[in-house]
Structures are given as structure tokens and as C-alpha cells.
Protein backbone atom coordinates (compact mmCIF):
# COMPACT_ATOMS: atom_id res chain seq x y z
CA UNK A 1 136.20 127.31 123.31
CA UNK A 2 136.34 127.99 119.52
CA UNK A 3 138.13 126.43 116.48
CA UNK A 4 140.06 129.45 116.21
CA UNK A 5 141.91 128.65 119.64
CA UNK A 6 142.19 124.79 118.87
CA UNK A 7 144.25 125.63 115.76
CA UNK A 8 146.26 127.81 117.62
CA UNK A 9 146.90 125.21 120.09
CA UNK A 10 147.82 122.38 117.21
CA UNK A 11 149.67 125.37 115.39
CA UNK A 12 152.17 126.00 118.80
CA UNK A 13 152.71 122.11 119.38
CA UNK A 14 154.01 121.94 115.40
CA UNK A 15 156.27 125.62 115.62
CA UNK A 16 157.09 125.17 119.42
CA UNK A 17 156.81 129.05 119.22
CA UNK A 18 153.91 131.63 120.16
CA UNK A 19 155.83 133.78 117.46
CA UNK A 20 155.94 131.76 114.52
CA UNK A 21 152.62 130.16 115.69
CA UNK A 22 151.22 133.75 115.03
CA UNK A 23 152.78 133.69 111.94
CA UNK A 24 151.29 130.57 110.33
CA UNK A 25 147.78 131.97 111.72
CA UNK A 26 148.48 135.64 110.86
CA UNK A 27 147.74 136.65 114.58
CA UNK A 28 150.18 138.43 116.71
CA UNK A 29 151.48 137.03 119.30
CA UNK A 30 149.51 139.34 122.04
CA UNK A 31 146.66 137.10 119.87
CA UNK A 32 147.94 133.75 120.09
CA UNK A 33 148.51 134.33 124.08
CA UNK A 34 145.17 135.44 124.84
CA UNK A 35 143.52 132.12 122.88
CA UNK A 36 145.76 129.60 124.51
CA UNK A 37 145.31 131.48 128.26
CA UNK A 38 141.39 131.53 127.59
CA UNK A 39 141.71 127.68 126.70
CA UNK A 40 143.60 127.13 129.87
CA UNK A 41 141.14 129.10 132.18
CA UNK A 42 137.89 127.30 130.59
CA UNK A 43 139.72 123.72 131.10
CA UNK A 44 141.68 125.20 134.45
CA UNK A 45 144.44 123.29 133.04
CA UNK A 46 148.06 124.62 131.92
CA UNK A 47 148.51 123.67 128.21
CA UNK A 48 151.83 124.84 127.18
CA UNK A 49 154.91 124.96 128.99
CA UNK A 50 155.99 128.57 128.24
CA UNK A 51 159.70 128.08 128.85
CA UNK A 52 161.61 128.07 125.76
CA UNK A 53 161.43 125.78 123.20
CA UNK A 54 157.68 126.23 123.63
CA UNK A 55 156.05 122.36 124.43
CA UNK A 56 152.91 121.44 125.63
CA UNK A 57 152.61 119.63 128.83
CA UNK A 58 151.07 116.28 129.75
CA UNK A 59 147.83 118.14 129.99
CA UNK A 60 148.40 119.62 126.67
CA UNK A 61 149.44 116.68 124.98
CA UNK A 62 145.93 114.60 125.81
CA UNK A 63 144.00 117.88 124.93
CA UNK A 64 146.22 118.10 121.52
CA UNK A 65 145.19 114.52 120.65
CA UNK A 66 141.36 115.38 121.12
CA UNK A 67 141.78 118.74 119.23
CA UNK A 68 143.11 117.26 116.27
CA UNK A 69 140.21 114.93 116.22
CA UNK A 70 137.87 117.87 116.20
CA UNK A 71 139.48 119.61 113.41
CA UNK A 72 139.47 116.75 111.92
CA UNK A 73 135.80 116.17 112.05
CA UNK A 74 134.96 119.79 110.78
CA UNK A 75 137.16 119.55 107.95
CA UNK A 76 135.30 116.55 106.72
CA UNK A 77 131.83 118.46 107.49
CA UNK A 78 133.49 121.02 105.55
CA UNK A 79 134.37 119.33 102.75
CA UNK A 80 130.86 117.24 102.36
CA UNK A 81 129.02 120.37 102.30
CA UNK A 82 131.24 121.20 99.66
CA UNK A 83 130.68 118.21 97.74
CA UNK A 84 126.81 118.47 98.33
CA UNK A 85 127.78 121.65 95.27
CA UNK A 86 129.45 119.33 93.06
CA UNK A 87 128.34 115.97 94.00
CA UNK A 88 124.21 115.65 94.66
CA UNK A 89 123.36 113.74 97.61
CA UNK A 90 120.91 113.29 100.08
CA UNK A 91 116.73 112.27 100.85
CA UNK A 92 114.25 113.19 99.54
CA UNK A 93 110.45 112.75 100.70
CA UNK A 94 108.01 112.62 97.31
CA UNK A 95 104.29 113.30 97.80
CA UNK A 96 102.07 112.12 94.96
CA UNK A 97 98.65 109.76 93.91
CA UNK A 98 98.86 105.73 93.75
CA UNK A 99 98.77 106.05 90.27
CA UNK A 100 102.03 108.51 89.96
CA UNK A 101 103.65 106.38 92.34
CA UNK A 102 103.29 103.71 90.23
CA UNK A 103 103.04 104.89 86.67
CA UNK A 104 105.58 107.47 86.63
CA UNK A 105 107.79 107.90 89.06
CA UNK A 106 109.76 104.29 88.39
CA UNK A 107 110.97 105.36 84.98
CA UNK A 108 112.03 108.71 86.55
CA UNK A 109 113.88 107.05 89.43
CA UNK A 110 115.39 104.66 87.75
CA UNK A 111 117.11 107.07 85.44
CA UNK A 112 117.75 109.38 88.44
CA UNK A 113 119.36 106.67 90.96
CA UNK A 114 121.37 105.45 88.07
CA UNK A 115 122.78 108.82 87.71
CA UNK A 116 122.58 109.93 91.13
CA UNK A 117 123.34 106.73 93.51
CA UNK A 118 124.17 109.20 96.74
CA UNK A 119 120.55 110.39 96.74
CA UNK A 120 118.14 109.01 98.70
CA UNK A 121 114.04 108.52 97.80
CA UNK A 122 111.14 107.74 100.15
CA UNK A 123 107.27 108.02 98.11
CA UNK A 124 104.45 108.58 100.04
CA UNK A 125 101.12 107.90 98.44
CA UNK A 126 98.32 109.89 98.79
CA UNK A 127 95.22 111.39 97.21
CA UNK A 128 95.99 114.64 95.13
CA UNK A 129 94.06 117.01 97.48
CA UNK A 130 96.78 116.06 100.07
CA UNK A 131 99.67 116.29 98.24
CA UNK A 132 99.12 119.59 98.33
CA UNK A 133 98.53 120.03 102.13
CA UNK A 134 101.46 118.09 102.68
CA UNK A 135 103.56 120.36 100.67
CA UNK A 136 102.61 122.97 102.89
CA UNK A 137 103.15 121.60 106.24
CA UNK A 138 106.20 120.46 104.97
CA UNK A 139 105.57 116.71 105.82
CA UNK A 140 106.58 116.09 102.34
CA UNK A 141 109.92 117.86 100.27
CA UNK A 142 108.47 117.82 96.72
CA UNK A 143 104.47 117.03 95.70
CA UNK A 144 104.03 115.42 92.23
CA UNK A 145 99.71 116.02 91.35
CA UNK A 146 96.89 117.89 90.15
CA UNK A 147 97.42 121.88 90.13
CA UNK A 148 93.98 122.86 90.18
CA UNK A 149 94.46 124.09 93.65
CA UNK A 150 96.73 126.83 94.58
CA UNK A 151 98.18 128.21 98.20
CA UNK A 152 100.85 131.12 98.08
CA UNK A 153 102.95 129.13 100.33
CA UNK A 154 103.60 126.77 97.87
CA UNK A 155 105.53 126.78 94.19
CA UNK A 156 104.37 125.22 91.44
CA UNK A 157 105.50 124.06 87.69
CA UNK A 158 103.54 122.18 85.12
CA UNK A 159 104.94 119.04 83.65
CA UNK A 160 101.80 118.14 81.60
CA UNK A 161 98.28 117.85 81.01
CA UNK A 162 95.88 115.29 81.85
CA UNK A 163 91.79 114.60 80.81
CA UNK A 164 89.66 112.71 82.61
CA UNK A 165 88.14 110.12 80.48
CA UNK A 166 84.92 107.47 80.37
CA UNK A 167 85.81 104.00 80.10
CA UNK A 168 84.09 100.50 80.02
CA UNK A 169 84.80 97.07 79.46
CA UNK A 170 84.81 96.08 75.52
CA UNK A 171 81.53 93.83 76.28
CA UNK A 172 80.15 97.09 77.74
CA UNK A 173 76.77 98.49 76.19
CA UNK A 174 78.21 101.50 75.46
CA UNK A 175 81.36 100.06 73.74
CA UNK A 176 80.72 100.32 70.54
CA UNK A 177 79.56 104.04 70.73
CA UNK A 178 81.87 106.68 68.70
CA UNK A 179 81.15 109.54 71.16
CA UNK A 180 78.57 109.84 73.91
CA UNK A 181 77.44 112.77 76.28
CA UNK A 182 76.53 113.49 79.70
CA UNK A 183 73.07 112.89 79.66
CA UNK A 184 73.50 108.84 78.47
CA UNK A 185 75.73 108.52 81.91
CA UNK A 186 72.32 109.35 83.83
CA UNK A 187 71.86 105.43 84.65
CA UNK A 188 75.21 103.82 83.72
CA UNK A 189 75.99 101.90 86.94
CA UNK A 190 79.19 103.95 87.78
CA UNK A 191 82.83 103.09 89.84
CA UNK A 192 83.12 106.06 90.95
CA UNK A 193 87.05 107.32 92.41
CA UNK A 194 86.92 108.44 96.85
CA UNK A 195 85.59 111.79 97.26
CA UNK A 196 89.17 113.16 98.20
CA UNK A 197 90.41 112.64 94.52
CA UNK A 198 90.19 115.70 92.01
CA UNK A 199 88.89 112.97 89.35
CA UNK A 200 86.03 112.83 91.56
CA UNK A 201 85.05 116.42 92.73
CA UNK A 202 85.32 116.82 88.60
CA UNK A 203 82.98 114.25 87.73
CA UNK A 204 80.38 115.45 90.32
CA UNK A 205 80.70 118.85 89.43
CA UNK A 206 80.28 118.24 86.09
CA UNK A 207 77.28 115.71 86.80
CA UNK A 208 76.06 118.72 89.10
CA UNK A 209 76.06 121.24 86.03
CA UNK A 210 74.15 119.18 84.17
CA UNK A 211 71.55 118.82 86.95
CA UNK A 212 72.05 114.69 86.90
CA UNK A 213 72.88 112.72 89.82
CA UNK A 214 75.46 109.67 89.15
CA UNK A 215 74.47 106.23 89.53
CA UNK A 216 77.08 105.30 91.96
CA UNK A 217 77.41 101.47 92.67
CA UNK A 218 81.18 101.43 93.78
CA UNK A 219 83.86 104.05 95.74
CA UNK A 220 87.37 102.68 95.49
CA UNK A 221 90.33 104.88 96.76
CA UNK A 222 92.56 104.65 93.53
CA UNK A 223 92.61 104.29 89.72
CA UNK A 224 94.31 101.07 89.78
CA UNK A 225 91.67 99.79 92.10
CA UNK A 226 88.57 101.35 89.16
CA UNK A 227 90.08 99.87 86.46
CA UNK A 228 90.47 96.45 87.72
CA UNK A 229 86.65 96.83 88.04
CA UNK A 230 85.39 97.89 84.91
CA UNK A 231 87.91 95.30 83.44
CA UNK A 232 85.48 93.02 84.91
CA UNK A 233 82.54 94.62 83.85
CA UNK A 234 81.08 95.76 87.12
CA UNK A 235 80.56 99.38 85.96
CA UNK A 236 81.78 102.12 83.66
CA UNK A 237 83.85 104.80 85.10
CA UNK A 238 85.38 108.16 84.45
CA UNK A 239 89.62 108.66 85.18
CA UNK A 240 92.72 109.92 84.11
CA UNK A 241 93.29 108.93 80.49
CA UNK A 242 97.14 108.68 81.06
CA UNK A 243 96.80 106.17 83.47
CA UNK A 244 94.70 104.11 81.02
CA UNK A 245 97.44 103.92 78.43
CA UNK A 246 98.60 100.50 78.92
CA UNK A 247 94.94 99.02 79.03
CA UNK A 248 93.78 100.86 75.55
CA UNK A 249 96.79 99.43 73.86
CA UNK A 250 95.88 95.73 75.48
CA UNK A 251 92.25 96.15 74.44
CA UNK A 252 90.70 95.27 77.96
CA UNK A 253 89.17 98.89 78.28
CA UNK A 254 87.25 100.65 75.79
CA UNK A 255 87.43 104.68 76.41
CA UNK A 256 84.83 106.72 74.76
CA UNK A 257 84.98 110.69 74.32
CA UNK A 258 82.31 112.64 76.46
CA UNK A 259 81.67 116.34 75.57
CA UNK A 260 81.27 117.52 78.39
CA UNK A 261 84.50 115.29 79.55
CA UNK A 262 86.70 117.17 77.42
CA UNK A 263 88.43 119.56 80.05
CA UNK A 264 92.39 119.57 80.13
CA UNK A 265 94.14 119.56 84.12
CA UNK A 266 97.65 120.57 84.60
CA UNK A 267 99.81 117.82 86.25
CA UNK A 268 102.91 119.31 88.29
CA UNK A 269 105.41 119.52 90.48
CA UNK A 270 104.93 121.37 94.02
CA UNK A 271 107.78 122.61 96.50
CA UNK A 272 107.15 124.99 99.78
CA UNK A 273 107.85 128.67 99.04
CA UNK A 274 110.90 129.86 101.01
CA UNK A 275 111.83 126.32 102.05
CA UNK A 276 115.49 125.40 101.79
CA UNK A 277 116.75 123.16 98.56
CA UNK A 278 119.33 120.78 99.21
CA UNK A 279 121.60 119.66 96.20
CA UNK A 280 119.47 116.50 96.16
CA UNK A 281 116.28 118.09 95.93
CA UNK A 282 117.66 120.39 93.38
CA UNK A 283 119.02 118.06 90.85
CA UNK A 284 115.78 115.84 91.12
CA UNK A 285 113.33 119.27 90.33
CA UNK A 286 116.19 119.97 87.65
CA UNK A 287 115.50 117.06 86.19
CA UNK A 288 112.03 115.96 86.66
CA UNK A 289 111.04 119.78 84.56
CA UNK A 290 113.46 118.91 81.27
CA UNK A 291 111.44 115.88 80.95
CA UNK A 292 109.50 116.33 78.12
CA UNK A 293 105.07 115.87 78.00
CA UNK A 294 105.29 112.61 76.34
CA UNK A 295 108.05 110.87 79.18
CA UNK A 296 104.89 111.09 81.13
CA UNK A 297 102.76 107.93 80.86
CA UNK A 298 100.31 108.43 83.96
CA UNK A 299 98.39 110.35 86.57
CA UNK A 300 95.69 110.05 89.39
């Protein structure tokens, strides 16, 4: 069975002619035969009463009910993938760090549900060395994070730039220092970020460069988690300085330039090469890359 032969079918009950059935459909009427015989063979029922006027019998008339249903149902699946073109809808699965989730992204989606009420948003937090991986396997549809890593199976597009920064408390010993480098860190008690976050690998590669060794007296798995530390003076630490925005303007942390800090790290957005965009996904990428640098209050 095919749509082709239920329209012919629902084309004969309305004309009560194969002739001018073949007409409406542009088939001859050799054509329309042929679809309503094979319909009649794969149900091994008779559909039409072939005597003239053309009707459908009692067997005809229950399948007629069920085939306008069906045609029914594809012209609405028709017509939403239509819309999907004109009106965005759908879900979409964003990848990205604690800190994104919870710096950035709300001012983004609240601007984009506003506009966009038919689309639907799940976040999953992660570390930025995943978001990446998850990208890739496809467990997530977009990754928002560090692009210091590349794959060629997934596509990437800067939104901004990010530094990692040293920060203490203001009743810090180092607070009232102007600038500072890496070699007065050497036995600053340290919060240090997990070992799975790119603020991390960078401060112990950096600490490894310089032949020091950190003085590590705490691992927490975010930046939210470090700062709430150092707020309280247990340690100085070294993170994004877009996600410190809101604590430098309230005066409870004290950031102080590092020379050997002062390294810039592209922030972007990360889809799977060759995978499929839906309207949603498309609309949310379109708008997410017009933002401009300074929309952008936060990172990992």
C-alpha cells in the first residue's frame, strides 16, 4: 500500500468515476485500475463496486474512513516540516562548564525562549574537556567551551576570549600588590580547579615551565565552588577572569595580573561535522554568533 493508491481510492468515492478520478490525479484510467485492484488484492477485500455510478462497498466505505485519517495525518506531518522552515521549533541538548551554565547561558535563553517559545532547551554541565567529547559522540547537539582542543569531526566558531586570572581575598597578603609573577606563587597555599578543567592543565603547565610545583591545599570541581573559597580566605587561586566579573565589581575578590598569566583562550561554540541541523538548532547557532564579545559575562 502507498499514498498514491489511498488518494486514488478517496479521489473515486468523491467522482464516483475511474475516469474523472484519473483526471483529478492526472493518471489514466488503465492507472487508477491497477492502484485500486492492488489495494484490493493486499486487503483481499473488494473496494469499489464497479457497476456504474462507481461506489464503494461496505468494505470500501470502513477502509475510506481510515484512509482519510491517514492522509490526514501526513498532511499535518507535511505541513509541520514545513513550518519547522518558517517557524523554529524543536530540542535542543547544550553541552558546556558550570560556570557557562550559569553565567551565560540565562541571558541568552531568556532572550531566545522569549523569541522562540516552540524551542525546547535541556543544559548539561560538564567540564570543558568533555564538552568536546560529547560533541563528538553526539551525546550533546551544540558544545559551548574552551577551543584549545580540536577534532576534525567537530565545527567550531569563536564567540570570545577569555584569561585566566590570580585572585585572593582583599585581606589576602598579596592584595595590595600591583602586579606579581610566577615565582611569588611558589608557596601561596593554592585552590586549585579538578584536573579535567583547561584552567587547570594551564596553570600546571605553566607552573611546569617555570620548573615550580604548586602548593595545592584544595581541588574543587568548578569556579563557583573556588571562588566561594578564596572569598573566605582559604587560599588564592587562578580562573577565568570573566567569571569573576561580578565579584571585582562587589570588592570581595582582589585579582592581580601575573606575567606569565597573561595568555588569551578562545571561548566557542562546537557542533558535529556532517551532523544534521534542525531549524531549532539553527536559529539558536544563528543567534548565539551575532552576539557581540562584550554580551558575554562568563566562562569556566
Amino acid at each position: 500500500m502507498n499514498i498514491s493508491q489511498l488518494e486514488t481510492l478517496v479521489t473515486i468515492s468523491k467522482t464516483l468515476s475511474f475516469r474523472k478520478a484519473g483526471d483529478v490525479l492526472n493518471l489514466t484510467q488503465p492507472a487508477v485500475s491497477a492502484q485500486i485492484k492492488n489495494l484490493e488484492d493486499e486487503f483481499k477485500a473488494v473496494l469499489v463496486d464497479r457497476n456504474h455510478p462507481v461506489t464503494l462497498t461496505d468494505r470500501g466505505q470502513v477502509f475510506l474512513e481510515h484512509a482519510e485519517q491517514i492522509l490526514a495525518i501526513v498532511e499535518q506531518l507535511k505541513q509541520k516540516l514545513s513550518d519547522l522552515n518558517q517557524v523554529p521549533q524543536g530540542h535542543i541538548v547544550l553541552g558546556t562548564t558550570t560556570s557557562i551554565a550559569i553565567q551565560i547561558l540565562p541571558r541568552v535563553l531568556s532572550y531566545f525562549q522569549d523569541q522562540y517559545p516552540l524551542i525546547k532547551t535541556r543544559i548539561v554541565s560538564m567540564s570543558s574537556t568533555q564538552v568536546l567529547s560529547s560533541v563528538e559522540n553526539g551525546t550533546v547537539d551544540i558544545g559551548i567551551g574552551y577551543l584549545t582542543d580540536r577534532s576534525p569531526q567537530v565545527e567550531t566558531s569563536i564567540l570570545y576570549y577569555d584569561t585566566f586570572q590570580f585572585v585572593v581575598a582583599p585581606r589576602h597578603k598579596l592584595a595590595s600588590e600591583k602586579r606579581i609573577t610566577i615565582g611569588m606563587l611558589k608557596d601561596i597555599p593554592l585552590i586549585m580547579l579538578s584536573p579535567d578543567t583547561l584552567g587547570r592543565r594551564f596553570v600546571d603547565r605553566i607552573f611546569r615551565e617555570y620548573g615550580l610545583e604548586p602548593n595545592k591545599v584544595m581541588e574543587l570541581g568548578s569556579s563557583e565552588e573556588v571562588k566561594r573559597m578564596v572569598e573566605l580566605n582559604m587560599g588564592a587561586a587562578v580562573i577565568s577572569k570573566l567569571s569573576i566579573s561580578s565579584e571585582l565589581r562587589l570588592g570581595t575578590l582582589k585579582m592581580i595580573p601575573v606575567n606569565e598569566f597573561e595568555v588569551s583562550h578562545p571561548v566557542g561554540v562546537m557542533t558535529k561535522t556532517g551532523r544534521y541541523v534542525n531549524s531549532a538548532m539553527l536559529q539558536f547557532l544563528n543567534d548565539l554568533k551575532g552576539m557581540p564579545e562584550d554580551q558575554f559575562i562568563g566562562s569556566e
